[in-house]
PDB file of N, CA and C in Angstrom:
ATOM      1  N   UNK A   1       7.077  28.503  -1.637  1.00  0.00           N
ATOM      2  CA  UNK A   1       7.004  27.438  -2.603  1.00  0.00           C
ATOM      3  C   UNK A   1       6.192  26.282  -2.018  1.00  0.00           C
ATOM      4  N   UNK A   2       5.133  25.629  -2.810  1.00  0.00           N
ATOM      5  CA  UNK A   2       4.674  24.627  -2.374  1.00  0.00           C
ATOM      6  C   UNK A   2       5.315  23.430  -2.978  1.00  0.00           C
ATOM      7  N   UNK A   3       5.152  22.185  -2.052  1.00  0.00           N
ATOM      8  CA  UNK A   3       5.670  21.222  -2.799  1.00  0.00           C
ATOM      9  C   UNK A   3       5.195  20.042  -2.514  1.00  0.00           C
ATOM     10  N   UNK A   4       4.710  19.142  -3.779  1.00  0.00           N
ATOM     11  CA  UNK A   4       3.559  18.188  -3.110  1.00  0.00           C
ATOM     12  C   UNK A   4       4.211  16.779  -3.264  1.00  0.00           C
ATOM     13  N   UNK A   5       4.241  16.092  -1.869  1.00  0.00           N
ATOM     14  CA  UNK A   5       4.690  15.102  -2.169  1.00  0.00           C
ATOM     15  C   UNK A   5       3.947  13.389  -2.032  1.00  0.00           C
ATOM     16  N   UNK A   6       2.776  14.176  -2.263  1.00  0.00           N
ATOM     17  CA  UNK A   6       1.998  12.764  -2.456  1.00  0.00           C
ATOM     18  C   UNK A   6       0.627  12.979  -3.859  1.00  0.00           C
ATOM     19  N   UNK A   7       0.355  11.977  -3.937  1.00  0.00           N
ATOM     20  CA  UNK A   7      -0.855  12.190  -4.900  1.00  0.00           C
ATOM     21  C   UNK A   7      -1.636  12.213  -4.575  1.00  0.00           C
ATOM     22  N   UNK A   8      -2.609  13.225  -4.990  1.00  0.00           N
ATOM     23  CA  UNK A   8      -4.032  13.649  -4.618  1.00  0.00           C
ATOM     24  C   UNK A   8      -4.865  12.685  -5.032  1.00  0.00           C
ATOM     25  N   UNK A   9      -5.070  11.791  -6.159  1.00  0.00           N
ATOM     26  CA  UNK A   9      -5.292  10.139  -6.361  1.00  0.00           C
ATOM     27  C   UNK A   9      -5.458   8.986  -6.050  1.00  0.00           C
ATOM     28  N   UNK A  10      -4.043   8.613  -4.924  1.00  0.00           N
ATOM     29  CA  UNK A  10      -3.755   7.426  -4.337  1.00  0.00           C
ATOM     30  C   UNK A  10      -4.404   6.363  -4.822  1.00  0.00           C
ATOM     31  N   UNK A  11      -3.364   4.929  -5.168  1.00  0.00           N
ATOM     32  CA  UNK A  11      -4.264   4.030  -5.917  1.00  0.00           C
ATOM     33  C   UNK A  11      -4.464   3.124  -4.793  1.00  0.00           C
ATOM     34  N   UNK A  12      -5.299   2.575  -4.924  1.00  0.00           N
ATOM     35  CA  UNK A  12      -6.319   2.053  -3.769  1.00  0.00           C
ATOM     36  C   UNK A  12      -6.914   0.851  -4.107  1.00  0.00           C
ATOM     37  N   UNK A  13      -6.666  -0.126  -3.183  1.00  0.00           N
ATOM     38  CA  UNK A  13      -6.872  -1.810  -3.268  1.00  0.00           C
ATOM     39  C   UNK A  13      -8.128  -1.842  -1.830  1.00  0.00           C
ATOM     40  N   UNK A  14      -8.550  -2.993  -2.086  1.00  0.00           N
ATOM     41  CA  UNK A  14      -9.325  -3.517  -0.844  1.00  0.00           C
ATOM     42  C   UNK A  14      -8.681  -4.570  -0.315  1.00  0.00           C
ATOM     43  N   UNK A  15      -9.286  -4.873   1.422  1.00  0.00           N
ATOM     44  CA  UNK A  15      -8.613  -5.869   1.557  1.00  0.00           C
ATOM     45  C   UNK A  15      -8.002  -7.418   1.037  1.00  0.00           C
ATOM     46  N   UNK A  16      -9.553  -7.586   0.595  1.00  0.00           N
ATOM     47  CA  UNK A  16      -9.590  -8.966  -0.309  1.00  0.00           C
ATOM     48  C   UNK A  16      -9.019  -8.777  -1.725  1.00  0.00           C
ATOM     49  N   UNK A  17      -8.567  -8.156  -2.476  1.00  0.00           N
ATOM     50  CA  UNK A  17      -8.076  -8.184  -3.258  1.00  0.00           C
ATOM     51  C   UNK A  17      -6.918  -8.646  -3.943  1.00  0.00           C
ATOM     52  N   UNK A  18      -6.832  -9.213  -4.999  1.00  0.00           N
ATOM     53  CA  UNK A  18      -5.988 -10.453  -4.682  1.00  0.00           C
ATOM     54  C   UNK A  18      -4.630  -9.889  -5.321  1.00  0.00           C
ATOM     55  N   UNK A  19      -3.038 -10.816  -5.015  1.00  0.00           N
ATOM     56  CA  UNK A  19      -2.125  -9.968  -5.106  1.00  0.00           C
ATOM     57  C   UNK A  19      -1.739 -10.028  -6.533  1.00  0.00           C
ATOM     58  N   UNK A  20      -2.632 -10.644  -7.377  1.00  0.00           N
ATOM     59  CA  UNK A  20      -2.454 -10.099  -8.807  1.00  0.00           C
ATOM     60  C   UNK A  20      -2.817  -9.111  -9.386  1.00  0.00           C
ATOM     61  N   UNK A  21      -3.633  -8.503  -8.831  1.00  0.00           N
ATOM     62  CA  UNK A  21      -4.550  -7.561  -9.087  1.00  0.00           C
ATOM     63  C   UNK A  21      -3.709  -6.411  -8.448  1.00  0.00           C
ATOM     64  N   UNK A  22      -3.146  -6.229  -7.431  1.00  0.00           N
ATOM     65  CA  UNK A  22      -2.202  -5.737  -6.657  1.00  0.00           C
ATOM     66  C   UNK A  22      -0.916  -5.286  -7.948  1.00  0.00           C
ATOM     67  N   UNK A  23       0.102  -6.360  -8.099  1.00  0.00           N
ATOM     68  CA  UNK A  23       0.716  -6.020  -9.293  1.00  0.00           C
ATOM     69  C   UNK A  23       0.095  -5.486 -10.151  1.00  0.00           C
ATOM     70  N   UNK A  24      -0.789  -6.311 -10.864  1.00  0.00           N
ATOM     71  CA  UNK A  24      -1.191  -5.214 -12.132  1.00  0.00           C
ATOM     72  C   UNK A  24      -1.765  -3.986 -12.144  1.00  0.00           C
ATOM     73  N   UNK A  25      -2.218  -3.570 -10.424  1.00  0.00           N
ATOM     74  CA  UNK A  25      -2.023  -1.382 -10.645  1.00  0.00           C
ATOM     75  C   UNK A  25      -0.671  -1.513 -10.270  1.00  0.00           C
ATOM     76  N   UNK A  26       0.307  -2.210  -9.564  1.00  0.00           N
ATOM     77  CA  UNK A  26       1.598  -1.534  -9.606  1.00  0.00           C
ATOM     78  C   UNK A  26       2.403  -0.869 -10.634  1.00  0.00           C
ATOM     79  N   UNK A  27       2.223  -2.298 -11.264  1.00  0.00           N
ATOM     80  CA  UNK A  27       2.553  -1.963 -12.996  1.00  0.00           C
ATOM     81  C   UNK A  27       1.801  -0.930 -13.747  1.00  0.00           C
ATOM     82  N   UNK A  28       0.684  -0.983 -14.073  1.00  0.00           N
ATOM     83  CA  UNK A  28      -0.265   0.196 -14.941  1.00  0.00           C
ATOM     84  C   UNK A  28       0.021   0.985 -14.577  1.00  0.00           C
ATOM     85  N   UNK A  29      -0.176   1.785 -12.996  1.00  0.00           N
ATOM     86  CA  UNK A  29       0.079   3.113 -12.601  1.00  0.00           C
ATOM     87  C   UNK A  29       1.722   3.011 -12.661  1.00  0.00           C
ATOM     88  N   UNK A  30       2.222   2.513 -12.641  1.00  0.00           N
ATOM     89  CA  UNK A  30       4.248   2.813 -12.214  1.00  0.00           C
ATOM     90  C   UNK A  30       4.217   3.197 -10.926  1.00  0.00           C
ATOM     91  N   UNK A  31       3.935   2.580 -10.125  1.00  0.00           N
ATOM     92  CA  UNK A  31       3.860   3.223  -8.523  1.00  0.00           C
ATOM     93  C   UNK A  31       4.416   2.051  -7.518  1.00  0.00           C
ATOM     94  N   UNK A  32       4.904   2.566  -6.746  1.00  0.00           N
ATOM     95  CA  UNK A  32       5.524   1.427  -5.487  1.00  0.00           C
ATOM     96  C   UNK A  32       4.706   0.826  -4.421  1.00  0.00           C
ATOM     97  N   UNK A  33       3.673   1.319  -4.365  1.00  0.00           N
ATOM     98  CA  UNK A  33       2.765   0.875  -3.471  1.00  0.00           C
ATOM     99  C   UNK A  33       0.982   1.090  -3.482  1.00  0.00           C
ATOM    100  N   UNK A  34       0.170   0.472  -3.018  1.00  0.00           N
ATOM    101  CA  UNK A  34      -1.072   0.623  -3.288  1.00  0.00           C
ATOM    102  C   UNK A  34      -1.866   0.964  -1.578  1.00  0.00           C
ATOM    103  N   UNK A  35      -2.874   1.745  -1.342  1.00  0.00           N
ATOM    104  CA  UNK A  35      -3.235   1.888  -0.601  1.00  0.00           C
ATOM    105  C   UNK A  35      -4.502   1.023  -0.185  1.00  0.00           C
ATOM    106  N   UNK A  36      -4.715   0.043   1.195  1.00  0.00           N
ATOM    107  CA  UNK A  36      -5.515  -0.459   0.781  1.00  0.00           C
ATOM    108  C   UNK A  36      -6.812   0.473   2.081  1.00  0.00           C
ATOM    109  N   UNK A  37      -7.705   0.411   1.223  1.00  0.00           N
ATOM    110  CA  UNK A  37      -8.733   1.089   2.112  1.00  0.00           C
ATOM    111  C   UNK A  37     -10.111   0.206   2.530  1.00  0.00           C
ATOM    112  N   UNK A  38     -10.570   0.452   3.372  1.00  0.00           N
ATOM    113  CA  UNK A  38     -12.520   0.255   3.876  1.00  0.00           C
ATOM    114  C   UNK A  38     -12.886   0.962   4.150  1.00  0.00           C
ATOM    115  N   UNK A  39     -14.072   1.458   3.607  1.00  0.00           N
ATOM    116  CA  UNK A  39     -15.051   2.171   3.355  1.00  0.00           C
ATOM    117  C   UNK A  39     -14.516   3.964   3.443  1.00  0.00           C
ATOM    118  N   UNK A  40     -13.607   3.506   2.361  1.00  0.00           N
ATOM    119  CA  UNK A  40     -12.607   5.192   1.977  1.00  0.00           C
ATOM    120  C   UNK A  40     -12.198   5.636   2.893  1.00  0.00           C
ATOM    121  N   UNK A  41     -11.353   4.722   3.675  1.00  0.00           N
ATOM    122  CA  UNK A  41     -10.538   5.079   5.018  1.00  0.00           C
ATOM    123  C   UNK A  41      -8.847   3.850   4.925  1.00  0.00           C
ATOM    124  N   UNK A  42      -8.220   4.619   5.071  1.00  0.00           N
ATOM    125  CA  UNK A  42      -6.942   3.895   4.930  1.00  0.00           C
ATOM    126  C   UNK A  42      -6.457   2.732   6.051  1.00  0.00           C
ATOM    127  N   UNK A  43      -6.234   1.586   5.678  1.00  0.00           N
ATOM    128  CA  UNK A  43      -6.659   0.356   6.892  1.00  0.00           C
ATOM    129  C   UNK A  43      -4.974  -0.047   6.468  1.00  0.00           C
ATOM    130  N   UNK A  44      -4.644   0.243   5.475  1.00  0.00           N
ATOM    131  CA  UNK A  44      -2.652  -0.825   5.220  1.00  0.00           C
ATOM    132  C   UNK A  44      -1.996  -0.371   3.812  1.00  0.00           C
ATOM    133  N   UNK A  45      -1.501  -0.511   3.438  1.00  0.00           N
ATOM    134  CA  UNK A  45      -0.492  -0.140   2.452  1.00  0.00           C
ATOM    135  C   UNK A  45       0.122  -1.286   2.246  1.00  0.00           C
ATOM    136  N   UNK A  46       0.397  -1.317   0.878  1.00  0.00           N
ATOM    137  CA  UNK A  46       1.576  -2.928  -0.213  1.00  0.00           C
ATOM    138  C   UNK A  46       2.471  -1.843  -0.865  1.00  0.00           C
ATOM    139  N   UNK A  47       3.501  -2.407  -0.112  1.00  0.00           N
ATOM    140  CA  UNK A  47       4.481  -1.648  -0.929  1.00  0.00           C
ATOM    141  C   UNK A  47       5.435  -3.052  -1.991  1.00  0.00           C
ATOM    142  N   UNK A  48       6.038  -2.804  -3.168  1.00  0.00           N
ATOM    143  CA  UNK A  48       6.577  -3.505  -4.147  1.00  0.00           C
ATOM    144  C   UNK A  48       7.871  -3.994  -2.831  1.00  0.00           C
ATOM    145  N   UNK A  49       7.977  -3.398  -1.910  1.00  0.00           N
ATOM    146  CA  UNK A  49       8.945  -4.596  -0.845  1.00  0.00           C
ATOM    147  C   UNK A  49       8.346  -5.479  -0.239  1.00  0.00           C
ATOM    148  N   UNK A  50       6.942  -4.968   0.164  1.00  0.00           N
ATOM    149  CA  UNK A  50       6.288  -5.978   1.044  1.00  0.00           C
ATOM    150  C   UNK A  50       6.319  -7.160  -0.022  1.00  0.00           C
ATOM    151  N   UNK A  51       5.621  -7.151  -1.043  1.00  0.00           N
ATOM    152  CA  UNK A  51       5.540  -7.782  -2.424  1.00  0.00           C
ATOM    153  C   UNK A  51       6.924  -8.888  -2.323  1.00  0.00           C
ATOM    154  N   UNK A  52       7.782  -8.331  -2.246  1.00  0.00           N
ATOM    155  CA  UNK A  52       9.119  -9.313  -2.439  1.00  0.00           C
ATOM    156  C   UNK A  52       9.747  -9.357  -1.274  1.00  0.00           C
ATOM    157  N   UNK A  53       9.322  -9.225   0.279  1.00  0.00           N
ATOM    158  CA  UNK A  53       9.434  -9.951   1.337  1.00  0.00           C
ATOM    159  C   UNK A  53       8.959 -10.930   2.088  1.00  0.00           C
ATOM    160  N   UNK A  54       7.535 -10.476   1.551  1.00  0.00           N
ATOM    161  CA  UNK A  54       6.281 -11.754   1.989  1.00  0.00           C
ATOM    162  C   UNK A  54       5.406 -12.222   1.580  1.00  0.00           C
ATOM    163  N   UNK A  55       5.758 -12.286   0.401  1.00  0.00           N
ATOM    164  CA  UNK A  55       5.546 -13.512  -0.709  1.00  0.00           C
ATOM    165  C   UNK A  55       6.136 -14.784  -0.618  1.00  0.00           C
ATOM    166  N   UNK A  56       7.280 -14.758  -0.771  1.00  0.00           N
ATOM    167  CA  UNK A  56       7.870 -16.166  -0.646  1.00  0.00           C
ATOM    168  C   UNK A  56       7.272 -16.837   0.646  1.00  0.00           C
ATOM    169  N   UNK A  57       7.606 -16.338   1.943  1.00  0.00           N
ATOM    170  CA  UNK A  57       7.104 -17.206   3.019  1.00  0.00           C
ATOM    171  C   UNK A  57       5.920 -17.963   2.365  1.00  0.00           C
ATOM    172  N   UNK A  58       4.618 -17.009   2.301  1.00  0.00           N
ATOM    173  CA  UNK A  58       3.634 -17.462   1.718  1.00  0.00           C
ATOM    174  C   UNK A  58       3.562 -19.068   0.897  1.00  0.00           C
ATOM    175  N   UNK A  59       4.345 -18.296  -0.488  1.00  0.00           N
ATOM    176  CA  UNK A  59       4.385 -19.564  -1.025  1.00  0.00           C
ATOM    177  C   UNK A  59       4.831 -21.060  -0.200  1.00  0.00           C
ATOM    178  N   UNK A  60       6.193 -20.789   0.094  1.00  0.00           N
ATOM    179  CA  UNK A  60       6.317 -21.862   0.935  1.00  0.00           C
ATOM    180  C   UNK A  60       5.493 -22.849   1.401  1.00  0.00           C
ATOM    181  N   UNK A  61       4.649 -22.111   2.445  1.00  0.00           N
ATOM    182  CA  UNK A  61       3.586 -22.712   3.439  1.00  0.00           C
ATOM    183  C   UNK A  61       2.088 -23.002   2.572  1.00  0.00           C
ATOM    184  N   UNK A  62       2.492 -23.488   1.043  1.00  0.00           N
ATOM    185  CA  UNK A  62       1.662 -23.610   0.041  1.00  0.00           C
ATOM    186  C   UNK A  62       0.694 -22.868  -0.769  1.00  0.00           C
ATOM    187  N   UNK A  63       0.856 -21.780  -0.228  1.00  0.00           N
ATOM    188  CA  UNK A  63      -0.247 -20.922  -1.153  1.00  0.00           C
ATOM    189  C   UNK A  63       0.274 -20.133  -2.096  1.00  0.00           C
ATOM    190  N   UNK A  64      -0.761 -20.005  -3.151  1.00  0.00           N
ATOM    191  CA  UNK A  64      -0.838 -19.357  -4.126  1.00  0.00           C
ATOM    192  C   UNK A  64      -0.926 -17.922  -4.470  1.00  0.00           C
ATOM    193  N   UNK A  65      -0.374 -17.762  -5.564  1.00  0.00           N
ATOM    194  CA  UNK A  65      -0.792 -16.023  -5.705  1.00  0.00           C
ATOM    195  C   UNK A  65      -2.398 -15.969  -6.479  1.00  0.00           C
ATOM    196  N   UNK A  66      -2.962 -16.476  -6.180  1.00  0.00           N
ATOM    197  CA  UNK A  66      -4.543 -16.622  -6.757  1.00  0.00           C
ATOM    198  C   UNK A  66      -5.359 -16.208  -5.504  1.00  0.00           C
ATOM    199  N   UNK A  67      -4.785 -16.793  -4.363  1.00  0.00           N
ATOM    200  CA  UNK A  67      -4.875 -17.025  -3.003  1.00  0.00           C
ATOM    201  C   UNK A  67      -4.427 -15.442  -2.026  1.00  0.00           C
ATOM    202  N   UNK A  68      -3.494 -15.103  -2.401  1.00  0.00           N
ATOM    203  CA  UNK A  68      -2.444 -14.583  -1.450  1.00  0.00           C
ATOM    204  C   UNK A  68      -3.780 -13.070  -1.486  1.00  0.00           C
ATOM    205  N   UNK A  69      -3.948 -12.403  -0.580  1.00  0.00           N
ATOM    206  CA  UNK A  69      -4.765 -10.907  -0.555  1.00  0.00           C
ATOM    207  C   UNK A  69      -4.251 -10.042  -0.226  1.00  0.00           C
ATOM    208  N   UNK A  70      -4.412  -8.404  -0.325  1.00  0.00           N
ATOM    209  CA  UNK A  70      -3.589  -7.684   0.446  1.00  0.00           C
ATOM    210  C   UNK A  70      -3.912  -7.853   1.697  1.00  0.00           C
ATOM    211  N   UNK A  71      -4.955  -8.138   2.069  1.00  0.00           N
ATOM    212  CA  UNK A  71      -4.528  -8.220   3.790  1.00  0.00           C
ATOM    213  C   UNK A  71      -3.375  -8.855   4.285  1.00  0.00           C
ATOM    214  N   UNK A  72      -3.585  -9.963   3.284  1.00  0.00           N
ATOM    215  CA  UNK A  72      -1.899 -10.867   3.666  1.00  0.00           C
ATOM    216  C   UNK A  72      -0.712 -10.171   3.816  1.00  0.00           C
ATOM    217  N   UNK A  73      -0.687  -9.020   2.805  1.00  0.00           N
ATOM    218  CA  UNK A  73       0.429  -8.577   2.888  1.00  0.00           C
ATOM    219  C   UNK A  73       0.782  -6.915   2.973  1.00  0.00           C
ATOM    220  N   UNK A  74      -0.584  -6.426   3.595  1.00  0.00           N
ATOM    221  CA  UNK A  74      -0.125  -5.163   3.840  1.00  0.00           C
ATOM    222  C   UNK A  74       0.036  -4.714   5.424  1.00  0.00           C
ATOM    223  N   UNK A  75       1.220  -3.709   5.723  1.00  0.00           N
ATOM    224  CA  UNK A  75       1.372  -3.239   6.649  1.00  0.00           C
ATOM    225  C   UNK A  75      -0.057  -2.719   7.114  1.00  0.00           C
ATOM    226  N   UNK A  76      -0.124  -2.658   8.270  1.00  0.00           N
ATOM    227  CA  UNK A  76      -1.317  -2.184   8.922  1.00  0.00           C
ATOM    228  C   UNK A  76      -1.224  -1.366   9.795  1.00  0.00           C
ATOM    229  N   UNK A  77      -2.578  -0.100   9.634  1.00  0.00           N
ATOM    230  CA  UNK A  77      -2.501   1.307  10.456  1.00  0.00           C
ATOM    231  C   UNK A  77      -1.365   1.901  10.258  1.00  0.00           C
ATOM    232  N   UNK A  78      -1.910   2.288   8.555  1.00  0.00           N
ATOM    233  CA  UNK A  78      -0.400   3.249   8.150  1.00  0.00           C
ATOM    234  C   UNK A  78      -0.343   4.747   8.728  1.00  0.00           C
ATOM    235  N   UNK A  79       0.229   5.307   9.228  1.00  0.00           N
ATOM    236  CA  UNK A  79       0.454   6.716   9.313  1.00  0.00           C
ATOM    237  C   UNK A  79       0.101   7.440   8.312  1.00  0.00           C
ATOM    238  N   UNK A  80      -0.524   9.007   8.354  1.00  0.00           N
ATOM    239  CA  UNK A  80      -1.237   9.245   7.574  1.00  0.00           C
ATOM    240  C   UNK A  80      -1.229  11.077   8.230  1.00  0.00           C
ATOM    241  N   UNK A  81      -1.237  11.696   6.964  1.00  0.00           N
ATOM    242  CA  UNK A  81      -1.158  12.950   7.380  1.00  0.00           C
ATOM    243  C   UNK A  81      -2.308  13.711   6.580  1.00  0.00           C
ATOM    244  N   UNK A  82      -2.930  14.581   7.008  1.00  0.00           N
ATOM    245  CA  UNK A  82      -3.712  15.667   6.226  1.00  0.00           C
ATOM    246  C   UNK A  82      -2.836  16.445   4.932  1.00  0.00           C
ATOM    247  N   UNK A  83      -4.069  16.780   4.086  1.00  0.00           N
ATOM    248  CA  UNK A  83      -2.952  17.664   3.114  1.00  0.00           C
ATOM    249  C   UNK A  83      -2.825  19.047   3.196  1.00  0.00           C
ATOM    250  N   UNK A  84      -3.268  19.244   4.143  1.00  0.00           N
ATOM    251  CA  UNK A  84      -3.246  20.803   4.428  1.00  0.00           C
ATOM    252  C   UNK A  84      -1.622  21.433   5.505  1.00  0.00           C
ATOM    253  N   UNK A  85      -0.919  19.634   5.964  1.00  0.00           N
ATOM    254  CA  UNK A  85       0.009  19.998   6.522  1.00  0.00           C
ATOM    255  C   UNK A  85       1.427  20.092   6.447  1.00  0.00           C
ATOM    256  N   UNK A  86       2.550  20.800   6.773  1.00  0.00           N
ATOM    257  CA  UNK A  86       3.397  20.880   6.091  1.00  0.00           C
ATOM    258  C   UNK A  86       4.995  19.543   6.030  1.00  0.00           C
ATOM    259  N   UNK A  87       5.254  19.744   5.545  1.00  0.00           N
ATOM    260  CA  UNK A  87       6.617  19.175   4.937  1.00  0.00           C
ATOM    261  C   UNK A  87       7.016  18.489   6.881  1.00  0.00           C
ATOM    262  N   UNK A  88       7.566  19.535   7.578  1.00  0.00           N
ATOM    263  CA  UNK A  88       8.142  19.617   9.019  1.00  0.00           C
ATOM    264  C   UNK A  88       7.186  18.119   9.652  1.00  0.00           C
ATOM    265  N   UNK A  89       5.809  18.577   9.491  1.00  0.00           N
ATOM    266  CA  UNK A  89       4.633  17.680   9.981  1.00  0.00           C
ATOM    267  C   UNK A  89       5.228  16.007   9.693  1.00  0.00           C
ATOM    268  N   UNK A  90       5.084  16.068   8.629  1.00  0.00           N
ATOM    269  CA  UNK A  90       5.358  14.705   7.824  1.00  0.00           C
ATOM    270  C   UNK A  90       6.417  14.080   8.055  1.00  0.00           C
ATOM    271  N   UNK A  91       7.704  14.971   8.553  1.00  0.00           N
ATOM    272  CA  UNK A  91       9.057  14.121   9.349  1.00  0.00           C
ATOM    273  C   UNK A  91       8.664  14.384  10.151  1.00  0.00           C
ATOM    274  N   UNK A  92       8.283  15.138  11.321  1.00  0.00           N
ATOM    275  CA  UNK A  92       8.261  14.655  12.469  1.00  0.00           C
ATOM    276  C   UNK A  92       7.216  13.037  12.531  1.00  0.00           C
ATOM    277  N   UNK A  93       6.188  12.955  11.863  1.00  0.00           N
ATOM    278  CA  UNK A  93       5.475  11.883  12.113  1.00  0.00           C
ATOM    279  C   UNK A  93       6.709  10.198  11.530  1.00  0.00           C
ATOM    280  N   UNK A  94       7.347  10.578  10.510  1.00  0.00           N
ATOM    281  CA  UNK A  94       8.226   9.511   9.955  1.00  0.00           C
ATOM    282  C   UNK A  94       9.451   9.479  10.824  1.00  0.00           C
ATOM    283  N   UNK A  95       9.290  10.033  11.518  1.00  0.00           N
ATOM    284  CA  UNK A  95      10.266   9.775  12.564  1.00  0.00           C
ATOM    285  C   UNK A  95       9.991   9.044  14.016  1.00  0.00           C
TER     286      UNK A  95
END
């Protein structure tokens, strides 16, 4: 049985991209997180927690969500697996 647990798709932000723009593929696609890439290479990931962990600081220290980018707020040098590998692969690496 195969079983796929990612999308062959991935929705995909740039760094500068701002975190409204961010929500609104969260929302359109229904997805928890956006991948952000340079030059079609995976550099960080926004996940809808990062979104509602480090945001507020942000604001705080005065800035805006006009302002705020994913660089601001994505994890960086996400782990990343081929799709040719299996299930086992993917926990051992999340582990």
């Amino acid at each position: 049985m195969i079983l796929s647990m990612a999308r062959r798709d991935p929705i995909t932000a740039r760094p500068d991209d701002s975190v409204q723009d961010l929500v609104g593929q969260l929302n359109y696609y229904k997805v928890g997180c956006v991948v952000v890439v340079e030059d079609e290479r995976p550099v960080g990931i926004v996940t809808d927690r990062d979104l509602a962990l480090r945001m507020l600081p942000l604001l705080t220290q005065g800035r805006t969500p006009a302002d705020v980018t994913a660089a601001d707020l994505m994890t960086r040098h996400p782990k990343t697996i081929h799709e040719g590998e299996d299930l086992d692969d993917a926990l051992a690496i999340m582990n």
